[in-house]
PDB file of N, CA and C in Angstrom:
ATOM      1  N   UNK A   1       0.834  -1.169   0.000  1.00  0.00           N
ATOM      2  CA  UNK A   1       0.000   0.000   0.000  1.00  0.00           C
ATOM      3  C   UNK A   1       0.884   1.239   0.000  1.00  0.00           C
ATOM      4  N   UNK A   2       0.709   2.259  -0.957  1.00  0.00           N
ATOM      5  CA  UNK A   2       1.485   3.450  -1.025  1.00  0.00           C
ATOM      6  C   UNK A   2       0.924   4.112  -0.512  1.00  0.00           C
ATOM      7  N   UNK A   3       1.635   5.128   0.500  1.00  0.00           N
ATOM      8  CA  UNK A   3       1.386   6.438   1.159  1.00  0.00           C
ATOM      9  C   UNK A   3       1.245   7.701   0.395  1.00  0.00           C
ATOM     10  N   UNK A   4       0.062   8.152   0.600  1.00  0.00           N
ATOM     11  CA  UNK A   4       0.065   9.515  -0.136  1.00  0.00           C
ATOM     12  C   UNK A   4       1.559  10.463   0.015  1.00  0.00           C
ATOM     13  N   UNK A   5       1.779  11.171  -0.841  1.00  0.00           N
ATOM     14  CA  UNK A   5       3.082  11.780  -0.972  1.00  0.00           C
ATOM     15  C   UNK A   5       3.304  12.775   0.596  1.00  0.00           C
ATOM     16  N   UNK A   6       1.879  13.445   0.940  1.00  0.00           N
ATOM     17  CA  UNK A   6       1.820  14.487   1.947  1.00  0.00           C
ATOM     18  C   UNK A   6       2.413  13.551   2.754  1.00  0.00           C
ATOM     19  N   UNK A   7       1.743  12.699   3.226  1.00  0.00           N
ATOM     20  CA  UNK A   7       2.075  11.603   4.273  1.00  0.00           C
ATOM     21  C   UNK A   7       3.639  11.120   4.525  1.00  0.00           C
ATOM     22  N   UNK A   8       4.774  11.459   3.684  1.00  0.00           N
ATOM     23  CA  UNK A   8       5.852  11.468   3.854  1.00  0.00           C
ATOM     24  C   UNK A   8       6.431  12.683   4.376  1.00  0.00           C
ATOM     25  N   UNK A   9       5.782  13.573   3.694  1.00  0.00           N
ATOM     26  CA  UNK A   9       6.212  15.140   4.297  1.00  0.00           C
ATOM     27  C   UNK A   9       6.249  15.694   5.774  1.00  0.00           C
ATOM     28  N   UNK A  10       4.641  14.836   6.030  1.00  0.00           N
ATOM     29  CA  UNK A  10       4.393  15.136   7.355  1.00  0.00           C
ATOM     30  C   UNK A  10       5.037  13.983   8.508  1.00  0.00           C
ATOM     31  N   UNK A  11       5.457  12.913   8.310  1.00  0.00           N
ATOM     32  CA  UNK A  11       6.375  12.060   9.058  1.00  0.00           C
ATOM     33  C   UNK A  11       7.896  12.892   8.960  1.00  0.00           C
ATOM     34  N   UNK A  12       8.331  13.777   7.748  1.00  0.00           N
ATOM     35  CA  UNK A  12       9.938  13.846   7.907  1.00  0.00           C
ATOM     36  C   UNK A  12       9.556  15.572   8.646  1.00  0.00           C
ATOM     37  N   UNK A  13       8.191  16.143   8.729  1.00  0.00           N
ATOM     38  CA  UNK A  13       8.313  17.165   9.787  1.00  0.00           C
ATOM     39  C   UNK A  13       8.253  17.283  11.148  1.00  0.00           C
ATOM     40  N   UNK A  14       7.140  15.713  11.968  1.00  0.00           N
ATOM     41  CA  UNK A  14       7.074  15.578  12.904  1.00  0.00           C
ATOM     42  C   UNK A  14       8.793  14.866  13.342  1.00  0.00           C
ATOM     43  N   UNK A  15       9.291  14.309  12.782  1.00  0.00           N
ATOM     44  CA  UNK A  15      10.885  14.052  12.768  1.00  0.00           C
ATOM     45  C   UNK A  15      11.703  15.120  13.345  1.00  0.00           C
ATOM     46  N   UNK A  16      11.480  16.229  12.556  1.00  0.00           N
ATOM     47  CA  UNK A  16      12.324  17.159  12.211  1.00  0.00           C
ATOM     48  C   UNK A  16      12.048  17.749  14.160  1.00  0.00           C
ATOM     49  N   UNK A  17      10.554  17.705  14.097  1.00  0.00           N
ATOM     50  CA  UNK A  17      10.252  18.891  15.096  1.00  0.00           C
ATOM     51  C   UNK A  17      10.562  17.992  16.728  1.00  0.00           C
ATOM     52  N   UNK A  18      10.535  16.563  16.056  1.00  0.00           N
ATOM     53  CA  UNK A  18      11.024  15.974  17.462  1.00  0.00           C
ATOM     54  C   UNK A  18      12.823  16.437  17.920  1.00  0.00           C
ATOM     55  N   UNK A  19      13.493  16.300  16.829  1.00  0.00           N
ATOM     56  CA  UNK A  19      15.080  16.173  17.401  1.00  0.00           C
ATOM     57  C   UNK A  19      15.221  17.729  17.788  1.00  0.00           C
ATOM     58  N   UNK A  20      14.541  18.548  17.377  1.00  0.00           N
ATOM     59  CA  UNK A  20      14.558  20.266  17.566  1.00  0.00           C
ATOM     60  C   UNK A  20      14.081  19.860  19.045  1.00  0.00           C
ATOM     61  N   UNK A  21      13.538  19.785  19.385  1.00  0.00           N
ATOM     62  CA  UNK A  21      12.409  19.714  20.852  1.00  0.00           C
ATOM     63  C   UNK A  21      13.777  19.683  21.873  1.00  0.00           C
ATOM     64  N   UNK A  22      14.147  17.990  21.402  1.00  0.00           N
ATOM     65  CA  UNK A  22      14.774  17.648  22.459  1.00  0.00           C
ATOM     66  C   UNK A  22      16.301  18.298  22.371  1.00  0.00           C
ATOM     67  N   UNK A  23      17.001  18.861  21.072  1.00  0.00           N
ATOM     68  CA  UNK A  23      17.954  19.625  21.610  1.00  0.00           C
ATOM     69  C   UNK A  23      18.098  21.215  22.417  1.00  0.00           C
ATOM     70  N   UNK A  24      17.262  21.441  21.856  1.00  0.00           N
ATOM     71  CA  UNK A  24      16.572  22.668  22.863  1.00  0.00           C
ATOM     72  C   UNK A  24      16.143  22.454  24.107  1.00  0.00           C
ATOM     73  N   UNK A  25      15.345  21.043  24.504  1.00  0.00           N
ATOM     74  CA  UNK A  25      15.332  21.268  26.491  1.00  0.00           C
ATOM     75  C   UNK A  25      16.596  20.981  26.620  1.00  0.00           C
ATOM     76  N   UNK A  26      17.571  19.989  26.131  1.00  0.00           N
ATOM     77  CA  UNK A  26      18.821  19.711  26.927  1.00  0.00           C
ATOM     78  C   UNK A  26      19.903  20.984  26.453  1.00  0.00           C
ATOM     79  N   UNK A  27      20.045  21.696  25.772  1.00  0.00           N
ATOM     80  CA  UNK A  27      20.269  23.130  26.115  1.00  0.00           C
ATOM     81  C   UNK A  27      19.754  24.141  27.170  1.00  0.00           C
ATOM     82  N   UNK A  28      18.472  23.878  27.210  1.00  0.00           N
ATOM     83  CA  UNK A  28      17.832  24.796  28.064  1.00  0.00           C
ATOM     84  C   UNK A  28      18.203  24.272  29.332  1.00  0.00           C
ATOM     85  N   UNK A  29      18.233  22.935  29.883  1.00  0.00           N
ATOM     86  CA  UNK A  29      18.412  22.118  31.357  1.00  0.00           C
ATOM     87  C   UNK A  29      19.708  22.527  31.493  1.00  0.00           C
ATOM     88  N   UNK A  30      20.755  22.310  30.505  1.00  0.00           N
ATOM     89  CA  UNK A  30      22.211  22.659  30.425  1.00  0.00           C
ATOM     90  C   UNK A  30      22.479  24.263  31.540  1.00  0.00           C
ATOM     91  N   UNK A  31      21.910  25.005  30.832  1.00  0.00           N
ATOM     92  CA  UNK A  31      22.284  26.284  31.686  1.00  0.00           C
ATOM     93  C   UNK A  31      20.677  26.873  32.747  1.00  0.00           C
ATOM     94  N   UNK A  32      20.033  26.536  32.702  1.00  0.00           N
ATOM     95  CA  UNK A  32      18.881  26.306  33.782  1.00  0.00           C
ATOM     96  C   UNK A  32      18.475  25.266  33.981  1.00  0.00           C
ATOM     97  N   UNK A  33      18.725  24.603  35.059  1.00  0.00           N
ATOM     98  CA  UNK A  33      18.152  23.409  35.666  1.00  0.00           C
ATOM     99  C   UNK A  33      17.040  23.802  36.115  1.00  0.00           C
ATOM    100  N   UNK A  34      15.985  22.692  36.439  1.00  0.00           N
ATOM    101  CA  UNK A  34      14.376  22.429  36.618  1.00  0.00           C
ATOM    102  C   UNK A  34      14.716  22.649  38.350  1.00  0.00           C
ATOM    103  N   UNK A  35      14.054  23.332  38.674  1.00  0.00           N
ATOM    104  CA  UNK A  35      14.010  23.706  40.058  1.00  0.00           C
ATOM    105  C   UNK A  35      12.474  23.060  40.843  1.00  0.00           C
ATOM    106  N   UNK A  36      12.453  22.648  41.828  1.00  0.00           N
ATOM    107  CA  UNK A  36      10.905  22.363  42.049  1.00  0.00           C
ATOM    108  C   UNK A  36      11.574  21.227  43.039  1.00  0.00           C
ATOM    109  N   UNK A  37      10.324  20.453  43.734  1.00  0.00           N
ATOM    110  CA  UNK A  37      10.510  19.359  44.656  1.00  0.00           C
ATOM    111  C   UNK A  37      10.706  18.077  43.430  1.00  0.00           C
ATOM    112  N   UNK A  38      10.822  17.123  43.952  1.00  0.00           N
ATOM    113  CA  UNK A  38      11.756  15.368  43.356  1.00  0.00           C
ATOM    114  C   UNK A  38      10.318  14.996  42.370  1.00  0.00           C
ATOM    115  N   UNK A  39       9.031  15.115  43.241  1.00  0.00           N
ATOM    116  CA  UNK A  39       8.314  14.840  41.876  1.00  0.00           C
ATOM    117  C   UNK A  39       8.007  15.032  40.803  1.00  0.00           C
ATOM    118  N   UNK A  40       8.227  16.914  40.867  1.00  0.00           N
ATOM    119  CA  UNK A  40       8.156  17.571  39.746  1.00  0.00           C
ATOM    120  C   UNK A  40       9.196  17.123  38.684  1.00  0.00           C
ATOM    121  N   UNK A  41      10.498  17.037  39.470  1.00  0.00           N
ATOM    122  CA  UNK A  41      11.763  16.835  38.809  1.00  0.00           C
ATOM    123  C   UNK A  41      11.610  15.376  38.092  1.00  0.00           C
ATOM    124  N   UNK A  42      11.395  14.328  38.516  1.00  0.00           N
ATOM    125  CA  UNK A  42      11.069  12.788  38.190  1.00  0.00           C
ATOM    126  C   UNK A  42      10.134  12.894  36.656  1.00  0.00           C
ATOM    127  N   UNK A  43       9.091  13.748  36.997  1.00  0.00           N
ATOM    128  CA  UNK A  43       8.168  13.514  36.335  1.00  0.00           C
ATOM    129  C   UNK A  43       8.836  14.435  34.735  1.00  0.00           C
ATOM    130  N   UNK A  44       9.300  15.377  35.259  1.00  0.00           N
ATOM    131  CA  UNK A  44      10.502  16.091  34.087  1.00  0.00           C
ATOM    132  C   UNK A  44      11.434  15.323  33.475  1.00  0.00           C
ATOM    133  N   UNK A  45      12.430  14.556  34.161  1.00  0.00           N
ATOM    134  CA  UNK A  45      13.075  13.995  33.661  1.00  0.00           C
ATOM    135  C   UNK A  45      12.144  12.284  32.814  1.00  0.00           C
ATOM    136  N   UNK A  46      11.201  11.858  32.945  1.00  0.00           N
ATOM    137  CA  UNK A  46      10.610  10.587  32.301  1.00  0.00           C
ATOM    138  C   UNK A  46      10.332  11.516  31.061  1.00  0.00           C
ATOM    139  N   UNK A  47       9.340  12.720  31.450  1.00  0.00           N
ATOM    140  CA  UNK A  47       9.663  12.812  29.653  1.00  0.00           C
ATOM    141  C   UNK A  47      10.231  13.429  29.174  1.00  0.00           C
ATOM    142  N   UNK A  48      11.263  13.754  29.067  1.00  0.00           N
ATOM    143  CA  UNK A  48      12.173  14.148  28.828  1.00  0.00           C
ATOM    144  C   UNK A  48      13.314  12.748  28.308  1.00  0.00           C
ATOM    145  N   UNK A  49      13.295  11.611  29.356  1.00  0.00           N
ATOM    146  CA  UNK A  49      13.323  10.934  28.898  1.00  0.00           C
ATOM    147  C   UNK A  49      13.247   9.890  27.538  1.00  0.00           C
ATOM    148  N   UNK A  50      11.420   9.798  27.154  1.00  0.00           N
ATOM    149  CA  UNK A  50      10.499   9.512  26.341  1.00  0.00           C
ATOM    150  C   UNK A  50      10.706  10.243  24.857  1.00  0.00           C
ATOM    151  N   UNK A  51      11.125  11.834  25.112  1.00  0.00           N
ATOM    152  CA  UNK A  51      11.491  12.179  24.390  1.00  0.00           C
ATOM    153  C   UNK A  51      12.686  12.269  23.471  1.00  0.00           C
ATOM    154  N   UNK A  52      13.626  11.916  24.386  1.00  0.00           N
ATOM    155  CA  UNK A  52      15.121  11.241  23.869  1.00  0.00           C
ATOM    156  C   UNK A  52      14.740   9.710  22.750  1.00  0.00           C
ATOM    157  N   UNK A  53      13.983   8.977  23.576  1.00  0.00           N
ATOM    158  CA  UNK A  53      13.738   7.752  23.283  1.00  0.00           C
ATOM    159  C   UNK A  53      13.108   8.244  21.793  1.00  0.00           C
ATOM    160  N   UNK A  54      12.277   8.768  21.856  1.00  0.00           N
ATOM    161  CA  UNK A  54      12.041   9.227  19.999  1.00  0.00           C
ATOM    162  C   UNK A  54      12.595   9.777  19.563  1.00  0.00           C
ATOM    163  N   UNK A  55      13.614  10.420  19.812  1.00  0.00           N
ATOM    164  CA  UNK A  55      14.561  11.221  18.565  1.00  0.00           C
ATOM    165  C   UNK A  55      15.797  10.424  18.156  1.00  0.00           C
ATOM    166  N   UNK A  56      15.770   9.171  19.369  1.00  0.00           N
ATOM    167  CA  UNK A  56      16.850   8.283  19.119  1.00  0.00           C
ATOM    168  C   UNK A  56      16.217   7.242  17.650  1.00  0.00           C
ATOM    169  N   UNK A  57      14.741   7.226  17.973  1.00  0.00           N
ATOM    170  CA  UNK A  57      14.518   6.261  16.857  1.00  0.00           C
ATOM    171  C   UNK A  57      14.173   7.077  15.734  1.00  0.00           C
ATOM    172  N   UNK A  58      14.323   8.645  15.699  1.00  0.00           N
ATOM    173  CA  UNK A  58      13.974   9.246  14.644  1.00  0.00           C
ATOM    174  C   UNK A  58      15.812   8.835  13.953  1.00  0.00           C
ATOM    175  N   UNK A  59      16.207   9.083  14.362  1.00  0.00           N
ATOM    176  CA  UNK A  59      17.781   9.144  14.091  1.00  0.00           C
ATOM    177  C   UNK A  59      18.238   7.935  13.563  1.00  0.00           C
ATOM    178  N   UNK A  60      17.684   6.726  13.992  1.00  0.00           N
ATOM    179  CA  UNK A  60      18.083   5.683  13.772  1.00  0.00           C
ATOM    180  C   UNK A  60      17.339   5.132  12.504  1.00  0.00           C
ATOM    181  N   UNK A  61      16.398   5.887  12.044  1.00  0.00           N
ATOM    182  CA  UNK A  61      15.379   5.539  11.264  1.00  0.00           C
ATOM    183  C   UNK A  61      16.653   6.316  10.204  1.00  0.00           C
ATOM    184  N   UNK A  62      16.117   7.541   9.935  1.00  0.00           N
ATOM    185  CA  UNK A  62      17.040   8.500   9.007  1.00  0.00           C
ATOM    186  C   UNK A  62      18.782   8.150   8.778  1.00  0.00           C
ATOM    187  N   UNK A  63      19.155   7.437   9.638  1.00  0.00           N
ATOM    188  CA  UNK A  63      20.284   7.094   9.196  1.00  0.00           C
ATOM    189  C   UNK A  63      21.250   5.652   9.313  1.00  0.00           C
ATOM    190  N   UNK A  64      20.251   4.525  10.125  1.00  0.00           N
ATOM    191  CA  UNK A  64      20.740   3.323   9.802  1.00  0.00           C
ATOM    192  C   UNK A  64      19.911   2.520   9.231  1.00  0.00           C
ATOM    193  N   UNK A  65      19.981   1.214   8.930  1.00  0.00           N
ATOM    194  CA  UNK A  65      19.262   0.079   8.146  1.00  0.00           C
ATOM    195  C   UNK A  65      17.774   0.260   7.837  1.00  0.00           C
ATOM    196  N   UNK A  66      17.015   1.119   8.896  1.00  0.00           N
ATOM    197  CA  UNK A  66      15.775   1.001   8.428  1.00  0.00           C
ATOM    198  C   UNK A  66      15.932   1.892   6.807  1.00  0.00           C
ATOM    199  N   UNK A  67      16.409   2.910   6.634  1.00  0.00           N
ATOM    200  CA  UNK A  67      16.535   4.118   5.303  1.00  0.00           C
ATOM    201  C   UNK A  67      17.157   3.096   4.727  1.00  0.00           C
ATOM    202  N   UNK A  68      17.794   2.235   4.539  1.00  0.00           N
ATOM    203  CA  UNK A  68      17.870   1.074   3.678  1.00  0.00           C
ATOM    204  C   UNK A  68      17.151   0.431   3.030  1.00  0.00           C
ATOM    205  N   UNK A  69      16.076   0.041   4.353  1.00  0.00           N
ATOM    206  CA  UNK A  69      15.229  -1.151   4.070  1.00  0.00           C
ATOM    207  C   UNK A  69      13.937  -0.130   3.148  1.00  0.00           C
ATOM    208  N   UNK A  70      13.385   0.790   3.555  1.00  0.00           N
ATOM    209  CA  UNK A  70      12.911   1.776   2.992  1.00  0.00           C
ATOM    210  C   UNK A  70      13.323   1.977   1.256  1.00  0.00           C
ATOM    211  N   UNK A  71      14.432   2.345   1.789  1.00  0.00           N
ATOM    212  CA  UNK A  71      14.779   2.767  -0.031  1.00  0.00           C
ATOM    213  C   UNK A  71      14.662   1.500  -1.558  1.00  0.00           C
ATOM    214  N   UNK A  72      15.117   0.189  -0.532  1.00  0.00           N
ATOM    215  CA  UNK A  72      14.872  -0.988  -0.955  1.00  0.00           C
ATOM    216  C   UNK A  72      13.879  -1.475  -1.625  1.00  0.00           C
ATOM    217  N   UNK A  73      12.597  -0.995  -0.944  1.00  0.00           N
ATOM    218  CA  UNK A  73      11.085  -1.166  -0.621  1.00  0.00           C
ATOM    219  C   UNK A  73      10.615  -0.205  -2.008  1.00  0.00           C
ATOM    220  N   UNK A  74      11.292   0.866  -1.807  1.00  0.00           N
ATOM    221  CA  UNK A  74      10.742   2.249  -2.943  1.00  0.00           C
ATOM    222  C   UNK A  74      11.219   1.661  -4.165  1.00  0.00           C
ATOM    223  N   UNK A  75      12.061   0.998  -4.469  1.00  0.00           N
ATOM    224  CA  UNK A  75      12.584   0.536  -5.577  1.00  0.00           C
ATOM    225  C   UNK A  75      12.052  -0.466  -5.939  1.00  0.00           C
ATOM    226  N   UNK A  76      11.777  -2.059  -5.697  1.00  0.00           N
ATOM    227  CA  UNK A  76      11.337  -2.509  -5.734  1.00  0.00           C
ATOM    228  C   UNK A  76       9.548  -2.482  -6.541  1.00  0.00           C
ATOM    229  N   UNK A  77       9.333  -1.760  -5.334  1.00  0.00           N
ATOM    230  CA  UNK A  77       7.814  -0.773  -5.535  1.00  0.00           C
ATOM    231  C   UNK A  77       7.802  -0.246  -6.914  1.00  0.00           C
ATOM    232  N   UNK A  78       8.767   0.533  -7.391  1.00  0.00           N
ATOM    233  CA  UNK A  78       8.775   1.300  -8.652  1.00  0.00           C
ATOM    234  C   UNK A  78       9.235   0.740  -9.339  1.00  0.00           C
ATOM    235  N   UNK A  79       9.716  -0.549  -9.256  1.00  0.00           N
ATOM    236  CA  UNK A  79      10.279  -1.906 -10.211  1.00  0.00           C
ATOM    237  C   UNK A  79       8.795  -2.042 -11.045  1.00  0.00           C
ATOM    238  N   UNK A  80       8.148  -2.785 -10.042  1.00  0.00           N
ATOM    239  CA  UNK A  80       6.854  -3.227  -9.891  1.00  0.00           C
ATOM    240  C   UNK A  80       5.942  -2.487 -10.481  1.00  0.00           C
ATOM    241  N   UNK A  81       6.009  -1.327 -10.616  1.00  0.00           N
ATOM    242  CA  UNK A  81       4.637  -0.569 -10.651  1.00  0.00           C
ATOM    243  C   UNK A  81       4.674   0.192 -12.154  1.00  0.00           C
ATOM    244  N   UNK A  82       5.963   0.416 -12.390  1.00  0.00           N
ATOM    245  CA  UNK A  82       6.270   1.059 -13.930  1.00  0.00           C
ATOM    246  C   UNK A  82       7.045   0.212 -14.714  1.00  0.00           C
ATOM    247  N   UNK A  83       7.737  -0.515 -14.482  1.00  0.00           N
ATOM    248  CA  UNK A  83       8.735  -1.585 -15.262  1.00  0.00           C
ATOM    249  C   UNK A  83       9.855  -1.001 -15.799  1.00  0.00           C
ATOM    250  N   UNK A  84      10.459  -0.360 -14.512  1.00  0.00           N
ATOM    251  CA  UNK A  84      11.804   0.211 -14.772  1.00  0.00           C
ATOM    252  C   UNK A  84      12.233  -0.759 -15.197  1.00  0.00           C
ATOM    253  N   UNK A  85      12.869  -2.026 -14.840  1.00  0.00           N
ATOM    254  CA  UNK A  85      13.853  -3.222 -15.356  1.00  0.00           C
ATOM    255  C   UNK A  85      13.931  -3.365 -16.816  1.00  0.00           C
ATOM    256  N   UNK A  86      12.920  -3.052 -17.512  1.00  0.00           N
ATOM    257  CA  UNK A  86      12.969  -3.115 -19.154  1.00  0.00           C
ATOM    258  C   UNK A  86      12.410  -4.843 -19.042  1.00  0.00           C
ATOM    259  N   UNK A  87      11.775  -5.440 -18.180  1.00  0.00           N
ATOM    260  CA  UNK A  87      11.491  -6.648 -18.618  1.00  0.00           C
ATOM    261  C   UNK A  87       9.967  -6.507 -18.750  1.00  0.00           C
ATOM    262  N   UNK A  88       9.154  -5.437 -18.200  1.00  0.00           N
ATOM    263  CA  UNK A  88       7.684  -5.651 -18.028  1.00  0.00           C
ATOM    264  C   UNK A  88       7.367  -4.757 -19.231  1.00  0.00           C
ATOM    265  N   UNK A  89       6.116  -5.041 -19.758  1.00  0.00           N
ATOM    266  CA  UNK A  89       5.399  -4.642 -20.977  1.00  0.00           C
ATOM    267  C   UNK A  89       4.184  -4.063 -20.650  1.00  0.00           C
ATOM    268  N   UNK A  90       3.745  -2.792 -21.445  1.00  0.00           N
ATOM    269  CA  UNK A  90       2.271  -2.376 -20.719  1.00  0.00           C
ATOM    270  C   UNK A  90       1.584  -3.192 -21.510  1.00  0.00           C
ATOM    271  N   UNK A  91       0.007  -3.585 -21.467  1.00  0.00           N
ATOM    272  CA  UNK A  91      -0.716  -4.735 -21.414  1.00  0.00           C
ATOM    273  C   UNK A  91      -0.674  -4.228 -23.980  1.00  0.00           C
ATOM    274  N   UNK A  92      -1.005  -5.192 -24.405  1.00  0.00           N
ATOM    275  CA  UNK A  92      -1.145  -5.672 -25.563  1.00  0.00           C
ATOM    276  C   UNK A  92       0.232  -5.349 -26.365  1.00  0.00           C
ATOM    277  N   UNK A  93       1.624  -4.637 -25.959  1.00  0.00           N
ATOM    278  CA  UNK A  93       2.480  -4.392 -26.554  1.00  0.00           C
ATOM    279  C   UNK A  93       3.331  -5.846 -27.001  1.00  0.00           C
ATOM    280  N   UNK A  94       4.294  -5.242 -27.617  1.00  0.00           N
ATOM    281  CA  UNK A  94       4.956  -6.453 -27.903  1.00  0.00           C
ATOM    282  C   UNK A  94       6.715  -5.831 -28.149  1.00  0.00           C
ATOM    283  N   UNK A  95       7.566  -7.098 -27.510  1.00  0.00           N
ATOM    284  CA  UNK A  95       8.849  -6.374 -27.658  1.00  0.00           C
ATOM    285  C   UNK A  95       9.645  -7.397 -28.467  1.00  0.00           C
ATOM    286  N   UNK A  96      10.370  -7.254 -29.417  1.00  0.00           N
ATOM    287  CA  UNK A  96      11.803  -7.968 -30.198  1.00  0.00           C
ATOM    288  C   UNK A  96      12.701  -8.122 -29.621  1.00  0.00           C
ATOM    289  N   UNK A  97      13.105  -9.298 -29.561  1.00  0.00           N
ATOM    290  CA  UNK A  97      14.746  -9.029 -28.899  1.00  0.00           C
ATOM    291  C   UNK A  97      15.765  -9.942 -30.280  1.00  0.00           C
ATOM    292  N   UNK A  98      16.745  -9.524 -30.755  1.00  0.00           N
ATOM    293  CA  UNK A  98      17.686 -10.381 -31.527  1.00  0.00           C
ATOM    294  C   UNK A  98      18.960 -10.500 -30.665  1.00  0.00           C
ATOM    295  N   UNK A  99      19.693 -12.137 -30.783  1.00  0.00           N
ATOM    296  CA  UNK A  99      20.792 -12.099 -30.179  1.00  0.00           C
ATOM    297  C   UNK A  99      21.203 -13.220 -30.946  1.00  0.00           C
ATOM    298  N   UNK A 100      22.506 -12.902 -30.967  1.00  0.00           N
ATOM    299  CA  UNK A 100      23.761 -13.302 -31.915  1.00  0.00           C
ATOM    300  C   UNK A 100      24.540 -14.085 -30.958  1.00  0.00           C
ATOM    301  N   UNK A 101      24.740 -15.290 -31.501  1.00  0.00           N
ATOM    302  CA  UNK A 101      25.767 -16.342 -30.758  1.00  0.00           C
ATOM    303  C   UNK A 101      27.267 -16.324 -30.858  1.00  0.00           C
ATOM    304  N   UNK A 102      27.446 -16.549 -30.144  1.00  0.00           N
ATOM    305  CA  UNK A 102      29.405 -16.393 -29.725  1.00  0.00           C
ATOM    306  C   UNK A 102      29.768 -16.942 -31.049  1.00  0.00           C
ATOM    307  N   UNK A 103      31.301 -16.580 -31.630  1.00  0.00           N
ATOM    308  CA  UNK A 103      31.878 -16.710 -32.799  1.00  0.00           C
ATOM    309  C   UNK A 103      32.399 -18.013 -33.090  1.00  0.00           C
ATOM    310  N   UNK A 104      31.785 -18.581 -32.320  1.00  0.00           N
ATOM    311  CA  UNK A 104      32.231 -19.969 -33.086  1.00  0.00           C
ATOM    312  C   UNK A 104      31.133 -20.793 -33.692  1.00  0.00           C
ATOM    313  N   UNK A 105      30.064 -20.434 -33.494  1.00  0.00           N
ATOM    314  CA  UNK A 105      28.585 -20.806 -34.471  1.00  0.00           C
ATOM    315  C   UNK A 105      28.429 -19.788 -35.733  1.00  0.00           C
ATOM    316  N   UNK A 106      29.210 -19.388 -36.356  1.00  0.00           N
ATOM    317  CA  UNK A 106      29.404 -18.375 -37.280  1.00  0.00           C
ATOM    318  C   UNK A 106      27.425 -18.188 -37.731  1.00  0.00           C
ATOM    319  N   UNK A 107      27.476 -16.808 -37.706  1.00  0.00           N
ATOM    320  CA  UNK A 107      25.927 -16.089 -37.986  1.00  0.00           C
ATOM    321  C   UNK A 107      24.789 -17.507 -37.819  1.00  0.00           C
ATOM    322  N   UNK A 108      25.042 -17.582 -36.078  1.00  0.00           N
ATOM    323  CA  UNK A 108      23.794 -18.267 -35.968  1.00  0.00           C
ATOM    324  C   UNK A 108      22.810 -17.008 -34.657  1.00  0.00           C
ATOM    325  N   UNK A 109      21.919 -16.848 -35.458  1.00  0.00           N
ATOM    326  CA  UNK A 109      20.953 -15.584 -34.730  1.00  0.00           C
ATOM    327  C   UNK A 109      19.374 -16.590 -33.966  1.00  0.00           C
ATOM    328  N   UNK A 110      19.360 -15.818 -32.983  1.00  0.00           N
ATOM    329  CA  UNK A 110      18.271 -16.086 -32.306  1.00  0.00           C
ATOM    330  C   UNK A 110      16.527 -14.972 -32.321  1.00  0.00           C
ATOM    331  N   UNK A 111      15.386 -14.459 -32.695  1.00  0.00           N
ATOM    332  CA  UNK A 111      14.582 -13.698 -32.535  1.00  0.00           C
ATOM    333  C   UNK A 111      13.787 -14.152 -31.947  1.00  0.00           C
ATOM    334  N   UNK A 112      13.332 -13.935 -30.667  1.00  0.00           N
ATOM    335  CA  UNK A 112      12.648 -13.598 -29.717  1.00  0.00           C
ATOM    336  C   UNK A 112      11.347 -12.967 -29.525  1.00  0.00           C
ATOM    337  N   UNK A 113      10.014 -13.018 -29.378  1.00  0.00           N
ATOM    338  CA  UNK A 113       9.234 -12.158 -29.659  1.00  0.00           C
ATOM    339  C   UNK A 113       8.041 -12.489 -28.580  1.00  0.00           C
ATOM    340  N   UNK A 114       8.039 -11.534 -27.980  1.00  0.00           N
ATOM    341  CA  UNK A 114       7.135 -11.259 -26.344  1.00  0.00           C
ATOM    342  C   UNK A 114       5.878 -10.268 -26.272  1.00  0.00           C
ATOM    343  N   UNK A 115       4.998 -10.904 -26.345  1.00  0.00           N
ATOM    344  CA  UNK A 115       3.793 -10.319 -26.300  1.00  0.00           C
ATOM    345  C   UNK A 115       3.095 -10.289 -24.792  1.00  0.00           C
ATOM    346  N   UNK A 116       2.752  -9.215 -24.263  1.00  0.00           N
ATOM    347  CA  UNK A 116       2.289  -8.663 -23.488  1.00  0.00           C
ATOM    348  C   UNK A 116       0.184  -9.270 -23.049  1.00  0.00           C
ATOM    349  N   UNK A 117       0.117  -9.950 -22.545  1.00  0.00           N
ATOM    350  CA  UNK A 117      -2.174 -10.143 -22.573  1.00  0.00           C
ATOM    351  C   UNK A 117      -2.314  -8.789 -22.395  1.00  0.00           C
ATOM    352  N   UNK A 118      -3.604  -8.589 -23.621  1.00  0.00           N
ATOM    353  CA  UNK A 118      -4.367  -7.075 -23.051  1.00  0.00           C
ATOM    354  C   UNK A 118      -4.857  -7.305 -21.467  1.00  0.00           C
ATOM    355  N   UNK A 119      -5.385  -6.051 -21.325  1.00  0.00           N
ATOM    356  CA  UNK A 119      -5.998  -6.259 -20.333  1.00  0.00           C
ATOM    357  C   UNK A 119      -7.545  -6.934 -20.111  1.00  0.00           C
TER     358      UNK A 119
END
């Protein structure tokens, strides 16, 4: 199932706006620390926490194996769907192929001929 195009836009902005978030509180904690009693502080630091925890998997997404497996997927996909490879035919076409045998069968030729079912 393909994702509408927006639908990529808006995953690489909520991305974007997560790793912004969290380098900005740990700047901000950096030179003002959270002042308040242990619960306030606890309850600051879990999400704060939580929030690390997603920018770690935003990060890990954007730059190890998953953007692999992804790009893999897109290709494939667009293998599939347009016939980049030059092997798929749109429906009633038909393609030629000629091929010529190694030089020791002197001019022995092969023609090939691939027809596509309408739809």
């Amino acid at each position: 199932m393909n994702k509408p195009e927006s639908w990529g836009d808006t995953q690489k902005l909520l991305a974007f706006i997560l790793v912004v978030a969290f380098i900005i509180i740990v700047l901000i904690w950096m030179f003002h620390p959270p002042q308040g009693d242990a619960g306030s502080i606890a309850v600051l630091n879990t999400l704060v926490g939580t929030l690390g925890g997603f920018t770690a998997a935003v990060v890990t997404f954007y730059f190890g194996s998953s953007k692999g497996s992804k790009d893999k997927d897109d290709t494939i996909s667009g293998i599939a769907t347009h016939g980049t490879n030059g092997d798929s035919l749109p429906p009633g076409a038909t393609k030629t192929t000629t091929t010529t045998a190694a030089p020791i069968v002197p001019d022995a030729t092969t023609t090939t001929t691939t027809t596509a079912p309408p739809n």
